[in-house]
C-alpha atoms as a PDB file:
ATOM      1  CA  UNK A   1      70.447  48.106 106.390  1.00  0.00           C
ATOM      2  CA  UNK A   2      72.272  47.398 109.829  1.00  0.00           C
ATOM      3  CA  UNK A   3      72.202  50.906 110.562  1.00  0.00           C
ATOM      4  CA  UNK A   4      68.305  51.755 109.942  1.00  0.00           C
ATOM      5  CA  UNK A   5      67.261  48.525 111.948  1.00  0.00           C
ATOM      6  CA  UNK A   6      69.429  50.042 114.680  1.00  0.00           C
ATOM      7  CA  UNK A   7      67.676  53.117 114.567  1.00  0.00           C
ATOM      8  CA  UNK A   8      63.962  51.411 114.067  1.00  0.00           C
ATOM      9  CA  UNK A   9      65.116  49.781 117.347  1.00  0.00           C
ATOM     10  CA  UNK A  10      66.362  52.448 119.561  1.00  0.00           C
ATOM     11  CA  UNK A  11      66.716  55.107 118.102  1.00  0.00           C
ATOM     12  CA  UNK A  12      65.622  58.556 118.625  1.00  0.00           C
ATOM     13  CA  UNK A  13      61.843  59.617 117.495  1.00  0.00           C
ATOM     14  CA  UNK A  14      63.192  62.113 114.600  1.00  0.00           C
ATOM     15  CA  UNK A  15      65.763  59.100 113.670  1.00  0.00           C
ATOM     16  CA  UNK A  16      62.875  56.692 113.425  1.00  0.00           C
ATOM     17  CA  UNK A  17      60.755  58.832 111.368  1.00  0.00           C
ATOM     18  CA  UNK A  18      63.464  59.074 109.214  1.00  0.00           C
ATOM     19  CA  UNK A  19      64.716  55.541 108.591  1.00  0.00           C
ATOM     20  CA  UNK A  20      61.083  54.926 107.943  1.00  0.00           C
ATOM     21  CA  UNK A  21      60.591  57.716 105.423  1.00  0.00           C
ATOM     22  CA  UNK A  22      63.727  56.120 103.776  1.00  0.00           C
ATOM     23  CA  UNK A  23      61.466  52.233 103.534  1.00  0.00           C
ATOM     24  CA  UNK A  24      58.290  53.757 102.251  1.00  0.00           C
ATOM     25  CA  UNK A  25      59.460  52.516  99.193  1.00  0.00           C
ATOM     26  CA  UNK A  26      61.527  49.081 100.446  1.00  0.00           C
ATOM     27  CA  UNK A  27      60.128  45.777  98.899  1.00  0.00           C
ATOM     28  CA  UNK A  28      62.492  43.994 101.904  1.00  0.00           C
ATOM     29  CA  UNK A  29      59.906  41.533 103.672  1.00  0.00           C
ATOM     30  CA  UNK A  30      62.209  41.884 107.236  1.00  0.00           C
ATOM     31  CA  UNK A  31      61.893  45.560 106.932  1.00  0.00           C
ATOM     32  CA  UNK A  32      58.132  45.620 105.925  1.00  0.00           C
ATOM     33  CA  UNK A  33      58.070  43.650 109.621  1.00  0.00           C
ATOM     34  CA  UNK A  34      59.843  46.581 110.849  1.00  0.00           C
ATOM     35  CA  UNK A  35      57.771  49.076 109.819  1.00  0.00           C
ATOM     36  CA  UNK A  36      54.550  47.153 110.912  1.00  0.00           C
ATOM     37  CA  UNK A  37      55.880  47.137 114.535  1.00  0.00           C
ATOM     38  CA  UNK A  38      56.572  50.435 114.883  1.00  0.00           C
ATOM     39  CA  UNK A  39      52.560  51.267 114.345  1.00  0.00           C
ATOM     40  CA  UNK A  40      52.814  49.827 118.163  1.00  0.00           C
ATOM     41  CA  UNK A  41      55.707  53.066 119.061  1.00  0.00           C
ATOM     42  CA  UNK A  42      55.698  54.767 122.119  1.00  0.00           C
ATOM     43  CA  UNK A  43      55.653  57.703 119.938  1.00  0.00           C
ATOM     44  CA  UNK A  44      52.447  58.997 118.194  1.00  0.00           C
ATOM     45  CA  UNK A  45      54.292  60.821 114.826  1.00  0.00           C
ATOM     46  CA  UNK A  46      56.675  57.456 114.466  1.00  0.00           C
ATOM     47  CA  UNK A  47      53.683  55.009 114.249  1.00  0.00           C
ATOM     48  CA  UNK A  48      52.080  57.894 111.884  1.00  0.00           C
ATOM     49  CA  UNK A  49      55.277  57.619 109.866  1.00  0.00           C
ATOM     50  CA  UNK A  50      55.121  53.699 109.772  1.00  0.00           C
ATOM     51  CA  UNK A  51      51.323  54.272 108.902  1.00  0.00           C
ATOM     52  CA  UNK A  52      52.179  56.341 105.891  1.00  0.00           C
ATOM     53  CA  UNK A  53      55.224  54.320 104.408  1.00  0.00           C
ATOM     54  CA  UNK A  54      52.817  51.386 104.570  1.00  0.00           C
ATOM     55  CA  UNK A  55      50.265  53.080 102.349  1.00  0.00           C
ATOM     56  CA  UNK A  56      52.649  54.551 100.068  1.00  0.00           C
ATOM     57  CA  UNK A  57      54.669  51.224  99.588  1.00  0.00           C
ATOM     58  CA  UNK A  58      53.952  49.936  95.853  1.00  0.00           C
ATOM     59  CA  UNK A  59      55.240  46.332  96.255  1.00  0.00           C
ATOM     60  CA  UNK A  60      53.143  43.668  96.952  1.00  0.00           C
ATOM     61  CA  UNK A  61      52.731  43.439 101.064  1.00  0.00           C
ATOM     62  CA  UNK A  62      49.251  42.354 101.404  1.00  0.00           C
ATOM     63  CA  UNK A  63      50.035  39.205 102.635  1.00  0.00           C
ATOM     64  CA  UNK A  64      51.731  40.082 105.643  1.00  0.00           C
ATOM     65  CA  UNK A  65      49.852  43.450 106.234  1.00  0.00           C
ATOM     66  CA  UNK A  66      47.112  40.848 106.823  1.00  0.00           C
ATOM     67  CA  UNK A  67      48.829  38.551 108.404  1.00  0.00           C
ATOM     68  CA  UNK A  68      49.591  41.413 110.870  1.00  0.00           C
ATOM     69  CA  UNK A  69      45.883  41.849 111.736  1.00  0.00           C
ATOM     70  CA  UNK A  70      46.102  38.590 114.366  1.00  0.00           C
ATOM     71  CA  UNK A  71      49.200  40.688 116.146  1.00  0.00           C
ATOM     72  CA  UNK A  72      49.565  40.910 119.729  1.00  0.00           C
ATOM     73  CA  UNK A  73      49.406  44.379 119.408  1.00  0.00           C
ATOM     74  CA  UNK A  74      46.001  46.547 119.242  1.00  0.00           C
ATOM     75  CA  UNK A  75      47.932  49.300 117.724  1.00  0.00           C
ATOM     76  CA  UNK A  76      49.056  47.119 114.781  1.00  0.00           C
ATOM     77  CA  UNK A  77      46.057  45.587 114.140  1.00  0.00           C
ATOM     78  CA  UNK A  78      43.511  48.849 114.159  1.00  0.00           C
ATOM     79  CA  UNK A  79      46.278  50.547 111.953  1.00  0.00           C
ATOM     80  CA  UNK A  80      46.936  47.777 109.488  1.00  0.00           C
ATOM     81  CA  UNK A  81      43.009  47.520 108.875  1.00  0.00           C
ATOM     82  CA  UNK A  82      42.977  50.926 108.284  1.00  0.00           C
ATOM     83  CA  UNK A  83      46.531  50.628 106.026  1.00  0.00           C
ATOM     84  CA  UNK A  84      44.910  47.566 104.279  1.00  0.00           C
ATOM     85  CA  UNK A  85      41.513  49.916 103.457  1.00  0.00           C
ATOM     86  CA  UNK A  86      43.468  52.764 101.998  1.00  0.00           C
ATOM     87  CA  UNK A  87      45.817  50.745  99.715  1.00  0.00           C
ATOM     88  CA  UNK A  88      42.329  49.770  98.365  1.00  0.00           C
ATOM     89  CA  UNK A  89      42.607  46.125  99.370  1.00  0.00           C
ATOM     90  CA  UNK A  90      39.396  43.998  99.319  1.00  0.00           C
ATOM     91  CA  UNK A  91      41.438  40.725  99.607  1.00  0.00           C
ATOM     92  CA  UNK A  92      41.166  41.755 103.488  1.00  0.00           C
ATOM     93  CA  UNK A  93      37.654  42.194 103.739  1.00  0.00           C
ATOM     94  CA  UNK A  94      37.318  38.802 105.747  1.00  0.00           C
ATOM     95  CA  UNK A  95      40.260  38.943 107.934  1.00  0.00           C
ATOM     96  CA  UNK A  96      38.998  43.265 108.966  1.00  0.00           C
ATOM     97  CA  UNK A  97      35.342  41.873 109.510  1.00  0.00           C
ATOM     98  CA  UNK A  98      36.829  39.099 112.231  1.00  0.00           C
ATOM     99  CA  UNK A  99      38.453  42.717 113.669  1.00  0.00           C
ATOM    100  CA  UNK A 100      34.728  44.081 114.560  1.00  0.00           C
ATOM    101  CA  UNK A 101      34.858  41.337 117.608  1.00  0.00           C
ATOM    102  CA  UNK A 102      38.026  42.399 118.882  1.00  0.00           C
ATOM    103  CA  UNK A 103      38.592  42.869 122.656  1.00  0.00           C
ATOM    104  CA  UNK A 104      39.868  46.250 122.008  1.00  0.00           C
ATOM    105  CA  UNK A 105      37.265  48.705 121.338  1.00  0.00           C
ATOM    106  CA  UNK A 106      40.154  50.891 119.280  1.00  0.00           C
ATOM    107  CA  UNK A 107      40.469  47.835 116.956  1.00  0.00           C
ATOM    108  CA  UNK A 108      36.634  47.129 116.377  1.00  0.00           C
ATOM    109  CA  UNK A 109      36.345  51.205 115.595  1.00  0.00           C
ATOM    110  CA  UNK A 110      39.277  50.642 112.884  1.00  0.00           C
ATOM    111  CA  UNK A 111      37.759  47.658 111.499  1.00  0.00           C
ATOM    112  CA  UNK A 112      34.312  49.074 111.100  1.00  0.00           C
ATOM    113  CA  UNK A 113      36.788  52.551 109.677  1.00  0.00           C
ATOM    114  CA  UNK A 114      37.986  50.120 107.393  1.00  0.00           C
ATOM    115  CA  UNK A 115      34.855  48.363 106.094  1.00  0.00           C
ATOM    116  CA  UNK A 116      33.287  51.638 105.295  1.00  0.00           C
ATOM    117  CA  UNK A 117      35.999  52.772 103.345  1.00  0.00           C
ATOM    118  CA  UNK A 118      36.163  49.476 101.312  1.00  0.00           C
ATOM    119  CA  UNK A 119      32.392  49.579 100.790  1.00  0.00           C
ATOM    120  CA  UNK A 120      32.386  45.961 101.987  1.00  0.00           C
ATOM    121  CA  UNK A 121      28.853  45.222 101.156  1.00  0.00           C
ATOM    122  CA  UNK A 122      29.243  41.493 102.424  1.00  0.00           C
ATOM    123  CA  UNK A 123      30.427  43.468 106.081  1.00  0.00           C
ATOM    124  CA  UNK A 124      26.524  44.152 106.506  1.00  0.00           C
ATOM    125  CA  UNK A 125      26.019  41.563 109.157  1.00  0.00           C
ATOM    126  CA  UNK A 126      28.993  42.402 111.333  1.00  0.00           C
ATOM    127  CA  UNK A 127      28.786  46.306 110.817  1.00  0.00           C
ATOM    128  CA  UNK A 128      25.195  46.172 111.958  1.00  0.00           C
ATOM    129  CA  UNK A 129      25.897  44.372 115.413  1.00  0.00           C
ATOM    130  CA  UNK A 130      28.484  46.864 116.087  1.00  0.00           C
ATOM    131  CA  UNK A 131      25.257  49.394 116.058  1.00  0.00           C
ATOM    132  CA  UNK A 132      24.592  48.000 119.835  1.00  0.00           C
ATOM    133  CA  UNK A 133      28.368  47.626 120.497  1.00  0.00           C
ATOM    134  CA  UNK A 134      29.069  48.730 124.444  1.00  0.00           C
ATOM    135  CA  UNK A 135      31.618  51.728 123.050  1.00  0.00           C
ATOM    136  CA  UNK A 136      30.221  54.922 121.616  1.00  0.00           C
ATOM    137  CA  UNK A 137      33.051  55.279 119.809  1.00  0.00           C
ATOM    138  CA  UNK A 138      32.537  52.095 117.986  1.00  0.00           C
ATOM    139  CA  UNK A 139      28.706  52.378 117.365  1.00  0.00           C
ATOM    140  CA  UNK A 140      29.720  55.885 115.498  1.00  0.00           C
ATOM    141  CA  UNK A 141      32.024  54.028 113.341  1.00  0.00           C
ATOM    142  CA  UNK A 142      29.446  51.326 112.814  1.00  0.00           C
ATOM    143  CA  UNK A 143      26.624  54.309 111.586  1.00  0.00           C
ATOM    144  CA  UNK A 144      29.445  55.605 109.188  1.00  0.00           C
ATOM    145  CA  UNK A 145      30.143  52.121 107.838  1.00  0.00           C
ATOM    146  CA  UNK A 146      26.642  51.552 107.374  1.00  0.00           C
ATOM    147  CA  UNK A 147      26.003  54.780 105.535  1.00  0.00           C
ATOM    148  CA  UNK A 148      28.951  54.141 103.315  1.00  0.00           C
ATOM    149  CA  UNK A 149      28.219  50.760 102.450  1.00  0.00           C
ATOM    150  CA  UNK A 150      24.378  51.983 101.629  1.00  0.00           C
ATOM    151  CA  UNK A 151      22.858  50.017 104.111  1.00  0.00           C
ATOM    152  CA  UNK A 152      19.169  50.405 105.592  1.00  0.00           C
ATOM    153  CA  UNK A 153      18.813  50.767 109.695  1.00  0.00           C
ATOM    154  CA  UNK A 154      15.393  49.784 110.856  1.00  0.00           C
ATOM    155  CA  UNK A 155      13.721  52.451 112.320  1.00  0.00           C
ATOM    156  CA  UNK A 156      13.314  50.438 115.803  1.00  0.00           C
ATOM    157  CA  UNK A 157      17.653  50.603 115.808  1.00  0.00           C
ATOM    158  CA  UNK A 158      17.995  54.055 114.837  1.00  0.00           C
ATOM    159  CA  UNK A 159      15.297  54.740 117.786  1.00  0.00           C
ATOM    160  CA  UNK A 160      17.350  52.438 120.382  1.00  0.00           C
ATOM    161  CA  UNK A 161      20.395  53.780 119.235  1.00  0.00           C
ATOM    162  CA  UNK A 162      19.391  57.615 119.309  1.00  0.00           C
ATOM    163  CA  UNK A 163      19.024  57.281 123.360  1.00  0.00           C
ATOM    164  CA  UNK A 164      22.469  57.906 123.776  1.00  0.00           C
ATOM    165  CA  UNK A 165      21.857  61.526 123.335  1.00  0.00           C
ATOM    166  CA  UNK A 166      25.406  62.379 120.958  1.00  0.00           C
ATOM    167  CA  UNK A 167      25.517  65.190 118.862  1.00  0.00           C
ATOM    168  CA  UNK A 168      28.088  63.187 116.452  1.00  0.00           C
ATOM    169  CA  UNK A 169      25.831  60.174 116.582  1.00  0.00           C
ATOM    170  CA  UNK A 170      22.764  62.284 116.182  1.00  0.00           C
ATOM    171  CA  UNK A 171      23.961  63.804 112.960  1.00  0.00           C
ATOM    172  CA  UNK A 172      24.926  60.194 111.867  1.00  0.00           C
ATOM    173  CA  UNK A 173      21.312  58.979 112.539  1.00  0.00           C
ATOM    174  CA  UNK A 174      20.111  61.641 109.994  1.00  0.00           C
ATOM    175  CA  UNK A 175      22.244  60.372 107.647  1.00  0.00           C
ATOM    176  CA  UNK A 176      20.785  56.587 107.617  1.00  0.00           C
ATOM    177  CA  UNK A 177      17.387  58.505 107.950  1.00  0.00           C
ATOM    178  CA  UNK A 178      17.882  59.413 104.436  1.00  0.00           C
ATOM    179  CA  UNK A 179      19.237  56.732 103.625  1.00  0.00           C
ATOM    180  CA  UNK A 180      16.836  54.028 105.069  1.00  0.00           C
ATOM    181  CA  UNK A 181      13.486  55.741 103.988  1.00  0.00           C
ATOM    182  CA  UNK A 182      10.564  55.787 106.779  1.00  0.00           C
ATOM    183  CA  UNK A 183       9.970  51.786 106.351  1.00  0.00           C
ATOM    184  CA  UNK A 184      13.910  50.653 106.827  1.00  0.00           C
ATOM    185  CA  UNK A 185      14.671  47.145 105.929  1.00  0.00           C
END
Protein backbone atom coordinates (compact mmCIF):
# COMPACT_ATOMS: atom_id res chain seq x y z
CA UNK A 1 0.00 0.00 0.00
CA UNK A 2 3.19 2.19 0.84
CA UNK A 3 4.22 1.96 -2.59
CA UNK A 4 0.85 3.09 -4.50
CA UNK A 5 0.41 6.09 -1.98
CA UNK A 6 3.94 6.97 -3.07
CA UNK A 7 3.05 6.93 -6.50
CA UNK A 8 -0.61 8.73 -5.95
CA UNK A 9 1.75 11.34 -4.42
CA UNK A 10 4.49 11.93 -6.82
CA UNK A 11 4.54 9.86 -9.07
CA UNK A 12 4.60 9.96 -12.72
CA UNK A 13 1.10 10.55 -14.74
CA UNK A 14 1.18 6.84 -16.37
CA UNK A 15 2.20 5.59 -12.64
CA UNK A 16 -0.79 7.38 -11.20
CA UNK A 17 -3.20 6.12 -13.64
CA UNK A 18 -2.06 2.95 -12.81
CA UNK A 19 -2.07 2.72 -9.02
CA UNK A 20 -5.53 4.07 -9.46
CA UNK A 21 -6.71 1.49 -11.96
CA UNK A 22 -5.32 -1.00 -9.32
CA UNK A 23 -8.09 0.87 -6.30
CA UNK A 24 -11.08 0.93 -8.55
CA UNK A 25 -11.99 -1.89 -6.68
CA UNK A 26 -10.31 -0.96 -2.95
CA UNK A 27 -12.94 -0.76 -0.07
CA UNK A 28 -9.75 1.09 2.00
CA UNK A 29 -11.44 4.43 3.35
CA UNK A 30 -7.58 6.23 3.31
CA UNK A 31 -7.27 5.20 -0.23
CA UNK A 32 -10.89 6.14 -1.31
CA UNK A 33 -9.37 9.78 0.12
CA UNK A 34 -6.68 9.22 -2.26
CA UNK A 35 -8.43 8.72 -5.13
CA UNK A 36 -10.89 11.67 -4.40
CA UNK A 37 -7.88 14.08 -4.39
CA UNK A 38 -6.46 13.20 -7.35
CA UNK A 39 -9.89 14.47 -9.28
CA UNK A 40 -7.94 17.92 -8.27
CA UNK A 41 -4.43 16.47 -10.57
CA UNK A 42 -2.48 18.61 -12.52
CA UNK A 43 -3.09 16.06 -15.07
CA UNK A 44 -6.39 15.80 -17.07
CA UNK A 45 -6.30 11.63 -17.86
CA UNK A 46 -5.20 11.03 -13.91
CA UNK A 47 -8.27 12.90 -12.48
CA UNK A 48 -10.26 10.96 -15.43
CA UNK A 49 -8.75 7.80 -13.98
CA UNK A 50 -9.72 8.78 -10.30
CA UNK A 51 -13.19 9.73 -11.89
CA UNK A 52 -13.67 6.26 -13.25
CA UNK A 53 -12.35 4.07 -10.25
CA UNK A 54 -14.84 6.10 -8.22
CA UNK A 55 -17.78 5.03 -10.35
CA UNK A 56 -16.73 1.60 -10.76
CA UNK A 57 -15.98 1.07 -6.95
CA UNK A 58 -18.81 -1.40 -5.53
CA UNK A 59 -18.26 -0.77 -1.77
CA UNK A 60 -20.15 1.49 0.04
CA UNK A 61 -18.35 5.20 -0.33
CA UNK A 62 -21.26 7.43 -0.39
CA UNK A 63 -20.59 8.88 2.69
CA UNK A 64 -17.42 10.38 2.03
CA UNK A 65 -17.98 10.92 -1.79
CA UNK A 66 -20.45 13.39 -0.22
CA UNK A 67 -18.65 14.48 2.30
CA UNK A 68 -16.14 15.46 -0.46
CA UNK A 69 -18.65 17.86 -2.09
CA UNK A 70 -17.73 20.78 0.77
CA UNK A 71 -13.81 20.26 -0.48
CA UNK A 72 -11.57 23.04 -0.99
CA UNK A 73 -11.18 21.97 -4.28
CA UNK A 74 -13.64 22.92 -7.34
CA UNK A 75 -12.30 20.02 -9.20
CA UNK A 76 -13.37 17.56 -6.46
CA UNK A 77 -16.49 18.85 -5.85
CA UNK A 78 -17.92 19.26 -9.70
CA UNK A 79 -16.47 15.65 -10.23
CA UNK A 80 -17.79 13.96 -7.13
CA UNK A 81 -21.41 15.40 -8.00
CA UNK A 82 -21.06 14.06 -11.17
CA UNK A 83 -19.39 10.53 -9.56
CA UNK A 84 -22.27 10.61 -6.96
CA UNK A 85 -25.03 10.96 -10.12
CA UNK A 86 -23.63 8.07 -12.06
CA UNK A 87 -23.31 5.54 -9.18
CA UNK A 88 -27.09 6.32 -9.16
CA UNK A 89 -27.06 7.96 -5.74
CA UNK A 90 -30.15 9.99 -4.69
CA UNK A 91 -28.97 10.08 -1.01
CA UNK A 92 -26.93 13.21 -2.50
CA UNK A 93 -29.61 15.00 -4.00
CA UNK A 94 -29.49 17.70 -1.12
CA UNK A 95 -25.88 18.09 -0.61
CA UNK A 96 -25.51 18.47 -5.20
CA UNK A 97 -28.51 21.04 -5.04
CA UNK A 98 -26.40 23.31 -2.27
CA UNK A 99 -23.58 22.82 -5.37
CA UNK A 100 -25.90 25.02 -7.89
CA UNK A 101 -24.72 28.21 -5.59
CA UNK A 102 -21.23 27.49 -5.78
CA UNK A 103 -18.67 30.27 -6.48
CA UNK A 104 -17.28 28.26 -9.23
CA UNK A 105 -19.29 28.33 -12.26
CA UNK A 106 -17.57 24.66 -13.23
CA UNK A 107 -19.15 23.33 -9.98
CA UNK A 108 -22.76 24.86 -10.40
CA UNK A 109 -22.60 23.31 -14.26
CA UNK A 110 -21.73 19.77 -12.54
CA UNK A 111 -24.31 20.09 -10.01
CA UNK A 112 -27.08 21.05 -12.35
CA UNK A 113 -25.10 17.79 -14.74
CA UNK A 114 -25.81 15.91 -11.82
CA UNK A 115 -29.43 16.76 -10.95
CA UNK A 116 -30.49 16.01 -14.44
CA UNK A 117 -29.06 12.79 -14.47
CA UNK A 118 -30.67 11.83 -11.07
CA UNK A 119 -34.03 13.18 -12.25
CA UNK A 120 -34.12 15.10 -8.96
CA UNK A 121 -37.62 16.28 -9.24
CA UNK A 122 -37.37 18.10 -5.73
CA UNK A 123 -34.06 20.11 -7.65
CA UNK A 124 -36.92 22.16 -9.53
CA UNK A 125 -36.44 25.29 -7.53
CA UNK A 126 -32.67 25.48 -7.67
CA UNK A 127 -32.34 24.16 -11.37
CA UNK A 128 -34.72 26.87 -12.45
CA UNK A 129 -32.67 29.90 -10.92
CA UNK A 130 -29.68 28.59 -12.58
CA UNK A 131 -31.85 29.48 -15.94
CA UNK A 132 -30.67 33.32 -15.25
CA UNK A 133 -27.28 32.16 -13.83
CA UNK A 134 -24.39 34.86 -15.11
CA UNK A 135 -22.43 31.71 -17.02
CA UNK A 136 -23.71 30.37 -20.30
CA UNK A 137 -22.26 27.40 -19.58
CA UNK A 138 -24.29 26.92 -16.52
CA UNK A 139 -27.72 28.17 -17.87
CA UNK A 140 -27.17 25.23 -20.68
CA UNK A 141 -26.79 22.78 -17.98
CA UNK A 142 -29.73 24.25 -16.14
CA UNK A 143 -32.11 23.82 -19.68
CA UNK A 144 -30.80 20.13 -19.79
CA UNK A 145 -31.64 19.54 -16.13
CA UNK A 146 -34.88 20.97 -16.59
CA UNK A 147 -35.74 18.91 -19.64
CA UNK A 148 -34.61 15.80 -17.89
CA UNK A 149 -36.35 16.27 -14.82
CA UNK A 150 -39.71 17.12 -17.04
CA UNK A 151 -40.04 20.43 -15.92
CA UNK A 152 -42.21 23.35 -17.56
CA UNK A 153 -40.26 26.87 -18.47
CA UNK A 154 -42.66 29.74 -18.71
CA UNK A 155 -42.72 31.10 -21.90
CA UNK A 156 -41.61 34.73 -20.51
CA UNK A 157 -38.00 32.61 -19.35
CA UNK A 158 -37.55 30.76 -22.41
CA UNK A 159 -38.07 34.35 -24.20
CA UNK A 160 -35.46 36.13 -21.70
CA UNK A 161 -33.29 33.37 -21.92
CA UNK A 162 -33.31 32.95 -25.86
CA UNK A 163 -31.53 36.61 -26.11
CA UNK A 164 -28.35 35.15 -25.71
CA UNK A 165 -28.37 34.16 -29.27
CA UNK A 166 -26.53 30.24 -28.74
CA UNK A 167 -26.99 27.72 -31.13
CA UNK A 168 -26.55 24.97 -28.19
CA UNK A 169 -28.94 26.92 -26.04
CA UNK A 170 -31.26 27.52 -28.91
CA UNK A 171 -31.68 23.85 -29.63
CA UNK A 172 -32.19 23.39 -25.80
CA UNK A 173 -35.05 25.99 -25.81
CA UNK A 174 -36.86 23.76 -28.41
CA UNK A 175 -36.60 21.08 -26.30
CA UNK A 176 -38.57 22.71 -23.16
CA UNK A 177 -40.81 24.14 -26.03
CA UNK A 178 -42.09 20.72 -26.35
CA UNK A 179 -41.94 20.06 -23.31
CA UNK A 180 -43.69 23.11 -21.64
CA UNK A 181 -46.68 23.38 -24.15
CA UNK A 182 -47.60 27.11 -25.39
CA UNK A 183 -49.11 28.05 -21.73
CA UNK A 184 -45.84 26.84 -19.52
CA UNK A 185 -46.39 26.61 -15.87
Amino acid sequence: MKSIIEKLESGTSQEKINALESLAFTGDLEMIRKIISKLDDNDIQVRGEAFSSLILNENEISELLIKSLSSESKYVRGYVALVLANRNDSNAIPEIIKLTNDKSSMVRSCALGALGHLKAKQAKEAIEDCLTDSNLEVKKSALQAAILIDDKISENRIKEISKEKDPELERLLVNIKRKSGPEGI
